[in-house]
Protein backbone atom coordinates (compact mmCIF):
# COMPACT_ATOMS: atom_id res chain seq x y z
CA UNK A 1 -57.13 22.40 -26.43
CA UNK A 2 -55.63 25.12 -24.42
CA UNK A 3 -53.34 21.97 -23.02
CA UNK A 4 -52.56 20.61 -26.16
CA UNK A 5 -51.32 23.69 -27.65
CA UNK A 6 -48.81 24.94 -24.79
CA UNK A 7 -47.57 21.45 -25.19
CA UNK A 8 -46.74 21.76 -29.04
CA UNK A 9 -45.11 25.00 -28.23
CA UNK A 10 -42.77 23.55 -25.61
CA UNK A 11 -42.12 20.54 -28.12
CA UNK A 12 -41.27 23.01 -30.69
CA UNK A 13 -38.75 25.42 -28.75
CA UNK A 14 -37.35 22.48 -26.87
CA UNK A 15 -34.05 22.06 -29.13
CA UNK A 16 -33.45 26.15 -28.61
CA UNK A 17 -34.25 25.54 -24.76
CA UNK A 18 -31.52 22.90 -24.64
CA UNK A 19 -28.70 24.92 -26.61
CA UNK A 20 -29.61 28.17 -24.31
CA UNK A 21 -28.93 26.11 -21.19
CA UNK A 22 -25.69 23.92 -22.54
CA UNK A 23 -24.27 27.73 -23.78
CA UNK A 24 -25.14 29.15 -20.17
CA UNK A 25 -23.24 26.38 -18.51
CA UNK A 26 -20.23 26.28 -20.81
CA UNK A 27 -19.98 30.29 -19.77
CA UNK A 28 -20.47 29.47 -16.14
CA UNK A 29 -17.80 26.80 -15.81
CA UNK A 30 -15.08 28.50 -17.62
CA UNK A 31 -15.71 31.15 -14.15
CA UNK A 32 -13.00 30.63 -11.77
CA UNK A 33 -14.74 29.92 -8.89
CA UNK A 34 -17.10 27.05 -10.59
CA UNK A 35 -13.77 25.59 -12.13
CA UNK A 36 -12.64 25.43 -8.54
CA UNK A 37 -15.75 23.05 -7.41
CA UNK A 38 -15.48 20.95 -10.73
CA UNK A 39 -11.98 19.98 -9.79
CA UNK A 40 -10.76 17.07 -7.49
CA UNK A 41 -9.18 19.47 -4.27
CA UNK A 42 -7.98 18.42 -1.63
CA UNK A 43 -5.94 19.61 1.17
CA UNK A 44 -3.83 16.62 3.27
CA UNK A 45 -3.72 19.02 6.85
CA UNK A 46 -1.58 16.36 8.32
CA UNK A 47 1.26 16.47 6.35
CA UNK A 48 4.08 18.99 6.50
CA UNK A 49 4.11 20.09 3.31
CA UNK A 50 0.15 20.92 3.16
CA UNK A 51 0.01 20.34 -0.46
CA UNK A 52 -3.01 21.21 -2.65
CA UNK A 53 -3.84 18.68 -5.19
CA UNK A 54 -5.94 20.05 -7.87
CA UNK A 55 -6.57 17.05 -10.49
CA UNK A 56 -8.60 17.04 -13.90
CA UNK A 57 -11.28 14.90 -13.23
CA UNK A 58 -11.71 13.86 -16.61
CA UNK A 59 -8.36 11.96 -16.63
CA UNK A 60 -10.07 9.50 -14.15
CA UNK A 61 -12.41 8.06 -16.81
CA UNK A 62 -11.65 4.56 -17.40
CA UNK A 63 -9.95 5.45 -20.80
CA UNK A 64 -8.35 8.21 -19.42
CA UNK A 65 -4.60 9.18 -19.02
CA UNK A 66 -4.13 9.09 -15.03
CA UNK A 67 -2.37 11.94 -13.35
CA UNK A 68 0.31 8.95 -11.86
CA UNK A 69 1.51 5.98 -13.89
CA UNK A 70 -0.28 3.57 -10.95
CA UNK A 71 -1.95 0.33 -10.50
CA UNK A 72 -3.80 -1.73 -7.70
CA UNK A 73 -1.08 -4.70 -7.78
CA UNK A 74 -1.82 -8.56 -6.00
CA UNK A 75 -0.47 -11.28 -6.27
CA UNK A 76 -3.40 -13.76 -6.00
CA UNK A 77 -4.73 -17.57 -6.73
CA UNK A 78 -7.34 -18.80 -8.31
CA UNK A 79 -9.01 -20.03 -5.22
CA UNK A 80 -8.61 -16.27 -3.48
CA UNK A 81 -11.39 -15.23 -5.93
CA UNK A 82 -14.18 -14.45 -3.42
CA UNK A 83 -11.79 -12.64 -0.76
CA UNK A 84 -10.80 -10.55 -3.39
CA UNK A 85 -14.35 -9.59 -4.85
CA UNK A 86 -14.67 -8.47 -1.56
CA UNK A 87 -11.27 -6.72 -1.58
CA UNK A 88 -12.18 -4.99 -4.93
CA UNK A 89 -16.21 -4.32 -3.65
CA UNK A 90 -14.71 -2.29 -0.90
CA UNK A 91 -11.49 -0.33 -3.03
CA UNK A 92 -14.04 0.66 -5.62
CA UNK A 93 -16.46 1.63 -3.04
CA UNK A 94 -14.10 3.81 -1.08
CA UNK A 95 -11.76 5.26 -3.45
CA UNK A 96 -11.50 3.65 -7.23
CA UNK A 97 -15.14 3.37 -8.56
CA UNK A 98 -13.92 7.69 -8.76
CA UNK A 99 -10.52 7.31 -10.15
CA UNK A 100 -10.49 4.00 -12.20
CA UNK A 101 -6.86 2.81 -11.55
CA UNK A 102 -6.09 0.03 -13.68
CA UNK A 103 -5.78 -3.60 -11.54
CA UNK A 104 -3.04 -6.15 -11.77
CA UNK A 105 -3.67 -9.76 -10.57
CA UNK A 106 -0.22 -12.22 -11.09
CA UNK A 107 -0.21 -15.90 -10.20
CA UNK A 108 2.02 -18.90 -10.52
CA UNK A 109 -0.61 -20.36 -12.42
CA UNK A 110 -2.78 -19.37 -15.35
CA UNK A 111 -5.85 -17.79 -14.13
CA UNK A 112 -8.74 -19.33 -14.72
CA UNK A 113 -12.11 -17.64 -17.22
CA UNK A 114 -14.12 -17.67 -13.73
CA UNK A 115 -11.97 -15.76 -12.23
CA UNK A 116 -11.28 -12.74 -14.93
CA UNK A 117 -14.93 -12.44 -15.11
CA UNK A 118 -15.05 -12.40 -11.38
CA UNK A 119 -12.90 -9.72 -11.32
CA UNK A 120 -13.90 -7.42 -14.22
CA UNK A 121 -17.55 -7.58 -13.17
CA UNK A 122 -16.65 -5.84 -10.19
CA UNK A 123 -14.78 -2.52 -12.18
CA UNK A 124 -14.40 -0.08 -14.61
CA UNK A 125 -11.10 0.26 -14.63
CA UNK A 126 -8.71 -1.84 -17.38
CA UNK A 127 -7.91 -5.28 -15.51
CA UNK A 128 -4.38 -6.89 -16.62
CA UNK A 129 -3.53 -10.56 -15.65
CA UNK A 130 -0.01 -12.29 -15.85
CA UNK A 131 1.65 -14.83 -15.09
CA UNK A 132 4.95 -15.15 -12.53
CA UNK A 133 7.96 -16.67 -14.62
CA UNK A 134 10.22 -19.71 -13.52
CA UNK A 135 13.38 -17.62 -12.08
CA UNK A 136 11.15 -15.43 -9.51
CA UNK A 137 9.10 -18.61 -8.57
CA UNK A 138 11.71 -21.02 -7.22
CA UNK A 139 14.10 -22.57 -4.80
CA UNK A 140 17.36 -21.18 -6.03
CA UNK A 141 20.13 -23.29 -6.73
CA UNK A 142 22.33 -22.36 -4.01
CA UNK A 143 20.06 -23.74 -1.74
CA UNK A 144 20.96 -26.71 0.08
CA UNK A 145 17.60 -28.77 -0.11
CA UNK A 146 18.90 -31.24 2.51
CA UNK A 147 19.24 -28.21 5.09
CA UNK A 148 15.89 -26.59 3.76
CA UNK A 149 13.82 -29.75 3.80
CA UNK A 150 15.16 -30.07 7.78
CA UNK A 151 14.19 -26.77 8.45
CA UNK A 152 10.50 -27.05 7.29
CA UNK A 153 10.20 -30.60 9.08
CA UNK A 154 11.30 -28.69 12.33
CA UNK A 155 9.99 -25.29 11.92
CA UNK A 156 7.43 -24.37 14.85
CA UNK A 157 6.28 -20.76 13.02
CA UNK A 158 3.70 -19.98 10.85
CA UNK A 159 3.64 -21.57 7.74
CA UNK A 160 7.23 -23.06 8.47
CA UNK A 161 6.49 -26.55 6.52
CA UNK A 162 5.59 -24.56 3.03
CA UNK A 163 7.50 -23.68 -0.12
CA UNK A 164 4.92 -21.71 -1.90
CA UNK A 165 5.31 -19.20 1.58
CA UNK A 166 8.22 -18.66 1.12
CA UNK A 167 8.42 -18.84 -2.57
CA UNK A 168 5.79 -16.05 -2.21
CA UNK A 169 8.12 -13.70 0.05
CA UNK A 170 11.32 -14.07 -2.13
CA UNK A 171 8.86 -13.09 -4.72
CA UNK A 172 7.28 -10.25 -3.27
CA UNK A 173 10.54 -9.03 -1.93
CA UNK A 174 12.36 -8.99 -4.76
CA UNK A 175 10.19 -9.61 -8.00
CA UNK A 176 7.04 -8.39 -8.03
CA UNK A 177 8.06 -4.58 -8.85
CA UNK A 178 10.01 -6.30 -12.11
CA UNK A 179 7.02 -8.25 -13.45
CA UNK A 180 6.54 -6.62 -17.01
CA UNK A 181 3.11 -5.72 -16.11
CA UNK A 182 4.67 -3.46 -13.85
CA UNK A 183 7.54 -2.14 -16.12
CA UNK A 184 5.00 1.51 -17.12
CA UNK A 185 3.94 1.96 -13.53
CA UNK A 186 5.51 4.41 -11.39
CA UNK A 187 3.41 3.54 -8.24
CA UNK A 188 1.84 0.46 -7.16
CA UNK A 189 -0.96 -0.07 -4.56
CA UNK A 190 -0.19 -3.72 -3.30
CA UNK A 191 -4.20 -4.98 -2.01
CA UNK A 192 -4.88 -8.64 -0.89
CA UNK A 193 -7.90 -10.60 -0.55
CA UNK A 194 -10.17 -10.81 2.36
CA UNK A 195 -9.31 -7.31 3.46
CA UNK A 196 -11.65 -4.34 4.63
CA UNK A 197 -10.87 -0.71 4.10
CA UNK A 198 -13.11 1.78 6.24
CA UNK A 199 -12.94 5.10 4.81
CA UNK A 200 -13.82 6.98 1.58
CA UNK A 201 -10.56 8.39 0.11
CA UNK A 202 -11.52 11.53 -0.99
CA UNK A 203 -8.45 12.31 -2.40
CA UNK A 204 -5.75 10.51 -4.64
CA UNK A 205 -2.61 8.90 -2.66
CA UNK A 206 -0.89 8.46 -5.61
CA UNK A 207 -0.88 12.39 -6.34
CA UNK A 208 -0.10 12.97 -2.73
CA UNK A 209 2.62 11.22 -2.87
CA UNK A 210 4.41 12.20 -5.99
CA UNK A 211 3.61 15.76 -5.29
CA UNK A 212 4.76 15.47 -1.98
CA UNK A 213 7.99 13.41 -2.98
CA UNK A 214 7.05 10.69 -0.62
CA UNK A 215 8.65 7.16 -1.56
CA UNK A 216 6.94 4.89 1.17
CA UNK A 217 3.69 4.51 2.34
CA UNK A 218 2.03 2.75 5.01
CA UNK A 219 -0.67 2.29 7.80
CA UNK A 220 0.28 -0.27 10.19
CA UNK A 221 3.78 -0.97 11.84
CA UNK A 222 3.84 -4.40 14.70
CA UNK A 223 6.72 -6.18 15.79
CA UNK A 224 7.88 -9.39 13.52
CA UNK A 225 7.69 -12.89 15.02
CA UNK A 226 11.48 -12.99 15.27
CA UNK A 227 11.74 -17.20 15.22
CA UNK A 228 10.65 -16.24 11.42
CA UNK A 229 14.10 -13.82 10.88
CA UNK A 230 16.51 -15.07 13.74
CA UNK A 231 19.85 -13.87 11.69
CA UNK A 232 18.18 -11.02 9.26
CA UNK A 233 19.57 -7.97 11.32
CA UNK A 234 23.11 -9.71 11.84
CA UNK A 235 23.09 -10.62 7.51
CA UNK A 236 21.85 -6.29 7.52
CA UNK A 237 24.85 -5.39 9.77
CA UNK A 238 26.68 -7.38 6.96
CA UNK A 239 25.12 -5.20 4.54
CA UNK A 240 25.90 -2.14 5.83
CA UNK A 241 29.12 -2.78 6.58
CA UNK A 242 30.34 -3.76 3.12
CA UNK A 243 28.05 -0.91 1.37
CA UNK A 244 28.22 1.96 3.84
CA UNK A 245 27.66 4.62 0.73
CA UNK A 246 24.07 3.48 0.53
CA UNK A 247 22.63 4.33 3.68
CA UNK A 248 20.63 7.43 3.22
CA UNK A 249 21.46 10.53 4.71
CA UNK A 250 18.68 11.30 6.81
CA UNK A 251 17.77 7.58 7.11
CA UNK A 252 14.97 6.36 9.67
CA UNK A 253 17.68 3.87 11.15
CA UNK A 254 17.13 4.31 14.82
CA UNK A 255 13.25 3.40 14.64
CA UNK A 256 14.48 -0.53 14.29
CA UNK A 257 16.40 -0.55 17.37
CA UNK A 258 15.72 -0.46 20.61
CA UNK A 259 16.55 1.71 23.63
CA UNK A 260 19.56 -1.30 24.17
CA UNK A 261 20.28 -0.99 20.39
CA UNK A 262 18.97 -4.38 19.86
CA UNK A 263 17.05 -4.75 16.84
CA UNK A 264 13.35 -4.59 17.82
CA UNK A 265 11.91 -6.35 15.18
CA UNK A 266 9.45 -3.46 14.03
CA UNK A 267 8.06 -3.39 10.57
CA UNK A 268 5.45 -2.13 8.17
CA UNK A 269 2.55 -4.68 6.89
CA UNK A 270 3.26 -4.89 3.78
CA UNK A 271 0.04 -6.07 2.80
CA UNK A 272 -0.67 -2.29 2.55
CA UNK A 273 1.52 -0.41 1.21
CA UNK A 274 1.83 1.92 -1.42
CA UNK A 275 5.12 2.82 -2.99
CA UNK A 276 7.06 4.78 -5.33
CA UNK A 277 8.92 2.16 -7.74
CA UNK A 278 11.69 3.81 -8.09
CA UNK A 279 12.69 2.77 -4.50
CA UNK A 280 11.92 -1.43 -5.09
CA UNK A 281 14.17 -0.02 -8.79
CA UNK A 282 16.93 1.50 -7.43
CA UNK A 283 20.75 0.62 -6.76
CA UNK A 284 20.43 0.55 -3.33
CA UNK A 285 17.47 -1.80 -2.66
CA UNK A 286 18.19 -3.91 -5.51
CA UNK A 287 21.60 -4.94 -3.93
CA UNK A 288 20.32 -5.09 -0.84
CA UNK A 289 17.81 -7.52 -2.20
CA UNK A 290 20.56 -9.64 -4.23
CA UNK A 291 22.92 -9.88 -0.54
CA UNK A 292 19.59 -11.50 1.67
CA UNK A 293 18.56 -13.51 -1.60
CA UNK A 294 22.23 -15.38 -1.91
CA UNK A 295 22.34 -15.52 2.24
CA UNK A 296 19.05 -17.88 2.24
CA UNK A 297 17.34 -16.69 4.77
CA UNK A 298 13.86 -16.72 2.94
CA UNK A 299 14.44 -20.39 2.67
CA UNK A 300 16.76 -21.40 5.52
CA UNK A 301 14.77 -19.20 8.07
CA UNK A 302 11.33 -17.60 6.42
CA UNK A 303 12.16 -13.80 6.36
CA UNK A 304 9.17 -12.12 4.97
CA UNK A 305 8.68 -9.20 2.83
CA UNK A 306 7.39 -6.80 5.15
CA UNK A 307 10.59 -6.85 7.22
CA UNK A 308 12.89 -6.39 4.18
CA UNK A 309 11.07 -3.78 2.84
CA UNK A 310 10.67 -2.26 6.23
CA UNK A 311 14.68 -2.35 6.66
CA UNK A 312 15.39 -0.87 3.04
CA UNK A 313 12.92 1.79 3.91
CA UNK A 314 14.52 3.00 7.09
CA UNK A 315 17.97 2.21 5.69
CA UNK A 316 17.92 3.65 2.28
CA UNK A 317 15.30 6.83 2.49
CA UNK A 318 15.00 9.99 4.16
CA UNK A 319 12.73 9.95 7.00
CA UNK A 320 10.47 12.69 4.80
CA UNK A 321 9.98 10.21 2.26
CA UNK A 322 8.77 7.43 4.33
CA UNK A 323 4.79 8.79 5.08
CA UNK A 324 2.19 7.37 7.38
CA UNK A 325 -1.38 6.79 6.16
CA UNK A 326 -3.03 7.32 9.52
CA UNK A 327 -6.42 8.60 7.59
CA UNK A 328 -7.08 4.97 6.14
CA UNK A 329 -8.91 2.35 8.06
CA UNK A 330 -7.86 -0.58 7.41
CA UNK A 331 -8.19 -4.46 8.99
CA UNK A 332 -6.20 -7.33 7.69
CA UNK A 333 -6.71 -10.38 9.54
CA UNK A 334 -6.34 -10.30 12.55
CA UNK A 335 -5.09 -6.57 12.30
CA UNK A 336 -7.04 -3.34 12.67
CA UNK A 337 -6.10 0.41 12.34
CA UNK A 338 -8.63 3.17 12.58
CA UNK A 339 -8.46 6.72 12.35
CA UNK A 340 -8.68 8.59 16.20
CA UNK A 341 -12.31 10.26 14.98
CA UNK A 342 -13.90 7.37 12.85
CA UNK A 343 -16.32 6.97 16.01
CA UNK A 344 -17.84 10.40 16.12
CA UNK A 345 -17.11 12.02 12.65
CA UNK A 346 -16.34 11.75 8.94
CA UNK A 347 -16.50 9.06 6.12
CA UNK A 348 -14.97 6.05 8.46
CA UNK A 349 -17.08 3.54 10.09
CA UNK A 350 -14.37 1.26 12.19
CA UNK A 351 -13.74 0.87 16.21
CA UNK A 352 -10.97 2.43 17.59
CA UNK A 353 -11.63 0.47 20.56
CA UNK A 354 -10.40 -2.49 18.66
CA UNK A 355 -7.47 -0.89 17.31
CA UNK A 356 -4.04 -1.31 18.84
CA UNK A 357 -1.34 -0.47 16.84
CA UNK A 358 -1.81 3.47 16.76
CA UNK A 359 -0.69 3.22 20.00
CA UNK A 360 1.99 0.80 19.55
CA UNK A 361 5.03 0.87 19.85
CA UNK A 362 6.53 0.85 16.75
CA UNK A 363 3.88 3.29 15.28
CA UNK A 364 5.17 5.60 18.11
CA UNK A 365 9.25 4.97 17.92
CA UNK A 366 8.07 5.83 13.97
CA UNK A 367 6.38 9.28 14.92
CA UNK A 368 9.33 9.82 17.43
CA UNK A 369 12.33 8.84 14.81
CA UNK A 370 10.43 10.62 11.98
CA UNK A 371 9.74 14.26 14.41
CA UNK A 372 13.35 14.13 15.78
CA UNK A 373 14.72 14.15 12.02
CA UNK A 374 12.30 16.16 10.04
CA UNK A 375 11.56 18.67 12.46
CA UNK A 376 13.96 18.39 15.69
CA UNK A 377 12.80 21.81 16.78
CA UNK A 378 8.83 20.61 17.60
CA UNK A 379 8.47 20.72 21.10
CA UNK A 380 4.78 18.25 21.14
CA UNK A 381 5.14 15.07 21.91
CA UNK A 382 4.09 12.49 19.17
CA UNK A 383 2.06 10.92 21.74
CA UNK A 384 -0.62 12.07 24.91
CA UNK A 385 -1.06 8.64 26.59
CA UNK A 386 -0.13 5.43 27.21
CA UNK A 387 1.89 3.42 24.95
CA UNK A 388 1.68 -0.46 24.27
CA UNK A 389 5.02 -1.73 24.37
CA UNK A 390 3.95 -5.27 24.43
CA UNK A 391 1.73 -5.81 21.02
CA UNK A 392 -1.40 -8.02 21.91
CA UNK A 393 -0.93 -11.45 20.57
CA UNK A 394 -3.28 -12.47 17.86
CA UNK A 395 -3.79 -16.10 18.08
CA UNK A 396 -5.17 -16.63 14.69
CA UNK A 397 -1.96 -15.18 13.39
CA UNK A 398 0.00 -17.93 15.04
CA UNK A 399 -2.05 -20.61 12.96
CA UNK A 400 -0.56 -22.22 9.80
């Protein structure tokens, strides 16, 4: 009885119970120091600007307004659908299950019911899906097809023999950051299927970079097979010549040549990268884009997006603007970057012992360009060890 009656007590006072403790934490979090904890903090200690980021967290709800106009961007197929459910299982995993950035998935084709659901059973966050249109997805007309159709039958590259290759890096050079899906966005995440990421991101890269007023990022930086772009750096040169008032002032120029002056070929995989779109937007890169697009070379050759963005980057921004995401493990195949620490300590789970290109050399030349502009005072060298000037070949890189 005894029982009974403490119970009805309890049951009775339970509403004022529940008000007390709501009021008590209300008080408590309106405290600076608990306001402090409830935000999303981080300090980037690797940067030179150490910024503080100090984010609602509430804007990250699915419905929420984001701190950055930004997107997760791909440009995918139908058939990628189970690379990128494991693309997406990771991203959300690591970083986006906490911030809900929306997703954008464009195709030369419709996508298919199976693979919407595929997608959106994966997230939270608002999924968009679009469609490329005829102008960005084509063999221009100034292409000679009787010189193009040689080429492929002779090429003895990587994917030499296909249109929708190159069709794909005209596109992602030049048309992606204009699809009207993109028009609101003020940074894009570009992801791909049938990649792993190997670290939590405990912090937003979009608000790093905006608050830090970086324009470029990246995470891994390997020569380019050069049969792919034999005349790109002579049809630059051209460039550069005829638009000298575009190069920027403090531009990372020196890190594509090398110590001959020869262009070296070094790039940033573009199948990471995340970028301010003003850059892709501006006068500069736009025109830049426009003078390779009429030369041919995507079709005539098979110049790649990742060396055209590489050479805009280093021609047309600061070296502070171009940043480095050394903190992200990352593999795409047959590529892996891990952090230096990932064995011993922290959120990353990845083998540096399989990882070449932090020690490569264009990763280095980058550190070396980048330290000798933005702080030519530093006396450390970027580097404590050997450096491979010869990048390991990756055989299943040289398959079609």
């Amino acid at each position: 009885m005894a029982l009974t009656s403490y119970r009805r007590l309890v049951w009775r006072h339970l509403p004022i119970m529940i008000v007390g403790i709501l009021a008590g934490y209300i008080v408590g979090c309106n405290k600076p120091a608990v306001r402090q904890t409830l935000s999303f903090k981080h300090i980037f200690s690797r940067t030179p600007q150490q910024t503080v980021i100090d984010v609602d967290i509430n804007k990250y709800e699915p419905n929420g307004v984001k701190p950055v106009k930004a997107a997760l961007v791909a440009l995918v197929r139908n058939s990628d659908l189970f690379g990128l459910r494991s693309t997406i299982r990771q991203i959300e995993d690591r970083f986006n299950a906490r911030h809900n950035y929306p997703y954008i998935f464009v195709n030369d084709v419709e996508f298919t019911e199976e693979f919407k659901r595929g997608v959106r059973d994966l997230t939270q966050a608002h999924v968009h899906f679009g469609i490329l249109d005829e102008e960005s997805w084509k063999v221009p007309e100034w292409i000679n097809r009787e010189r193009y159709e040689h080429v492929k039958s002779t090429a003895q590259y990587p994917h030499g023999e296909k249109d929708s290759y190159r069709k794909m890096c005209r596109f992602q050079s030049g048309y992606l950051h204009r699809h009207p899906l993109l028009a609101d966005l003020d940074f894009y995440w570009r992801i791909e299927p049938d990649v792993e990421y190997y670290c939590d991101m405990n912090y937003d890269p979009f608000v790093f970079m905006q608050q830090n007023g970086l324009k470029y990022g990246w995470n891994i930086a390997i020569p380019e097979f050069m049969a792919t772009i034999p005349t790109l750096w002579n049809t630059t040169v051209q460039f550069v010549a005829e638009h000298p008032e575009l190069l920027a002032p403090d531009s990372l120029w020196p890190w594509l040549l090398d110590e001959h002056g020869n262009y070296n070929g070094c790039h940033f995989w573009s199948n990471f990268e995340i970028v301010d779109l003003s850059f892709y937007r501006s006068a500069a890169y736009q025109t830049f884009f426009d003078y390779l697009d009429r030369a041919g070379g995507f079709f005539y050759e098979r110049w790649g997006d990742a060396p055209v963005h590489s050479i805009a980057a280093a021609l047309f921004l600061n070296a502070s603007q171009v940043h480095y995401f050394d903190d992200i493990g990352y593999f795409h195949p047959s590529v892996l970057t891990c952090p230096r620490d990932a064995r011993t300590k922290g959120t990353c789970v990845c083998d540096l012992n399989k990882s070449f290109v932090q020690d490569g050399i264009c990763t280095i030349r980058f550190l070396e360009v980048k330290q000798s502009i933005v702080n030519p005072n530093a006396t450390e060298p970027v580097r404590l060890g050997p450096v491979h000037y010869t990048e390991p070949i990756i055989h299943s890189m040289l398959s079609p």
